[in-house]
Protein backbone atom coordinates (compact mmCIF):
# COMPACT_ATOMS: atom_id res chain seq x y z
CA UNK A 1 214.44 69.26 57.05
CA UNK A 2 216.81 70.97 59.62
CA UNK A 3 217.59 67.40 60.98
CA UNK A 4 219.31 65.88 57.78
CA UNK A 5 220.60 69.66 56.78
CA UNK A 6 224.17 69.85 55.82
CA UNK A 7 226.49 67.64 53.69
CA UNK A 8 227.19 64.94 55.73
CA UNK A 9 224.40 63.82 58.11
CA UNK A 10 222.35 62.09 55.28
CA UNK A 11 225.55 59.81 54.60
CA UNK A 12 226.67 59.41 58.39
CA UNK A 13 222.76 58.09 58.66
CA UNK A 14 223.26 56.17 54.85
CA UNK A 15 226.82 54.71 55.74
CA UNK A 16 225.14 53.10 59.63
CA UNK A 17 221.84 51.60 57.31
CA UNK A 18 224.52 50.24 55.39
CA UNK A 19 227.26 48.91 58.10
CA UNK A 20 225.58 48.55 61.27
CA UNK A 21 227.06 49.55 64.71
CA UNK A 22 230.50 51.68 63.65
CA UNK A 23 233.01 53.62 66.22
CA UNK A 24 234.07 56.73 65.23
CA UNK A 25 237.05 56.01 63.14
CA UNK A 26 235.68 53.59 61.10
CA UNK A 27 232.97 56.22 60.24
CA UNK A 28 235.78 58.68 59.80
CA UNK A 29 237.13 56.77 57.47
CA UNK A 30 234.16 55.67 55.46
CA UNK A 31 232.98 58.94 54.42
CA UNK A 32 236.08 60.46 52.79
CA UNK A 33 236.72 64.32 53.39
CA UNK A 34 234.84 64.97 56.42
CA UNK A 35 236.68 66.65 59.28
CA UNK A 36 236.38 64.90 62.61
CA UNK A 37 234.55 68.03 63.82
CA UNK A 38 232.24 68.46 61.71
CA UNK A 39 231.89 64.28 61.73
CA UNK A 40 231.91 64.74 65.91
CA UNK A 41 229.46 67.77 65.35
CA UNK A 42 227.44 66.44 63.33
CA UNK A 43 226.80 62.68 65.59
CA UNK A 44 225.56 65.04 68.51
CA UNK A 45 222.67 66.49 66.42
CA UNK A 46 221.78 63.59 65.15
CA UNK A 47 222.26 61.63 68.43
CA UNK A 48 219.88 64.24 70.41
CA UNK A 49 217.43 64.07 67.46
CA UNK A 50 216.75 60.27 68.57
CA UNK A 51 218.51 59.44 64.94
CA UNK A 52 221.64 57.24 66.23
CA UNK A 53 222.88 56.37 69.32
CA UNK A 54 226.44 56.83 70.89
CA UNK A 55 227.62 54.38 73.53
CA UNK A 56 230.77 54.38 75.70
CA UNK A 57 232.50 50.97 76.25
CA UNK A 58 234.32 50.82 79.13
CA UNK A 59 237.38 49.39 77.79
CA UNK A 60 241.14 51.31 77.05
CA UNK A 61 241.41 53.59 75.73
CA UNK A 62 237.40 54.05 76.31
CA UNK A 63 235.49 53.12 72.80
CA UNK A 64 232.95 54.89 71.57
CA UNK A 65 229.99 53.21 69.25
CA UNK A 66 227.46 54.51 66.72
CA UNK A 67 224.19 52.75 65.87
CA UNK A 68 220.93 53.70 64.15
CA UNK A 69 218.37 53.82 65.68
CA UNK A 70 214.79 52.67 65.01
CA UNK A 71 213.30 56.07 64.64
CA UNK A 72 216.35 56.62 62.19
CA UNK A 73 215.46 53.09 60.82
CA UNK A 74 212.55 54.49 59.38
CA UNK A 75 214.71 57.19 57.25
CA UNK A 76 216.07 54.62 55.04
CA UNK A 77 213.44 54.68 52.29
CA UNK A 78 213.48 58.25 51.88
CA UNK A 79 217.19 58.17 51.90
CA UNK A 80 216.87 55.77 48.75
CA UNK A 81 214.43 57.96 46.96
CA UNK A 82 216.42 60.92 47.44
CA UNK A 83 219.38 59.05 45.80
CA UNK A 84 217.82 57.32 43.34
CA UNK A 85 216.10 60.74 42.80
CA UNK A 86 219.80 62.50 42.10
CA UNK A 87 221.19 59.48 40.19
CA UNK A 88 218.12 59.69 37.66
CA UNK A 89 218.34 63.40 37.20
CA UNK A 90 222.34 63.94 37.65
CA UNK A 91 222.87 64.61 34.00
CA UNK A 92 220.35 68.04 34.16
CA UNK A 93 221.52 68.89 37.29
CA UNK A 94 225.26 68.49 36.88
CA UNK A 95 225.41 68.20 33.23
CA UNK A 96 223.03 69.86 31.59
CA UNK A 97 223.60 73.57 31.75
CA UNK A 98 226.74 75.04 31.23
CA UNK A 99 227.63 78.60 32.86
CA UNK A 100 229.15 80.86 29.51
CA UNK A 101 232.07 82.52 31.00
CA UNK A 102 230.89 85.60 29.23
CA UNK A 103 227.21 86.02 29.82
CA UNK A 104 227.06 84.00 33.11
CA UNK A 105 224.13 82.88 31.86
CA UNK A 106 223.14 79.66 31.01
CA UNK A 107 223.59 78.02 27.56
CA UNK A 108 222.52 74.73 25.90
């Protein structure tokens, strides 16, 4: 579970299912609020868990792509479930219990 930990390295692996090959501004851009170090940070771990890969192109100023790979390939399907999982029970997780100011307990 350690490998898709965190908030963002389920959608950086999501948002490359979805687009294909992306440099790192493009991804930057795509997934709205995350810092480019924790973005840069979080493409190593991913990259030396055999999940994307990261190639230089040799061009200026020097590019740098992102791709899935097939061994991350084979993460899409559980990515689905777990979405389809949260959109199907959003309303009790998000919605459903209300913290009382008072108590801090829950209330219906």
């Amino acid at each position: 579970m350690e490998l898709l930990s965190g908030k963002w390295k389920m959608q950086i692996i999501g948002t490359l299912l979805r687009n294909g090959t992306m440099q790192f501004m493009e991804l930057k851009r795509t997934l709205h609020g995350i810092s480019p170090k924790i973005l840069s940070k979080d493409l190593q771990e991913l990259e030396i868990n055999q999940l994307i890969t990261r190639t230089e192109k040799h061009t200026k100023p020097i590019t740098v792509e992102y791709a899935i790979t097939d061994h991350g390939r084979t993460l899409d399907n559980v990515i689905g479930e777990i979405i389809d999982w949260g959109l199907t029970h959003r309303n009790k997780i998000v919605g459903g219990s209300k913290i009382s100011e008072d108590s801090n307990k829950p209330t219906d």
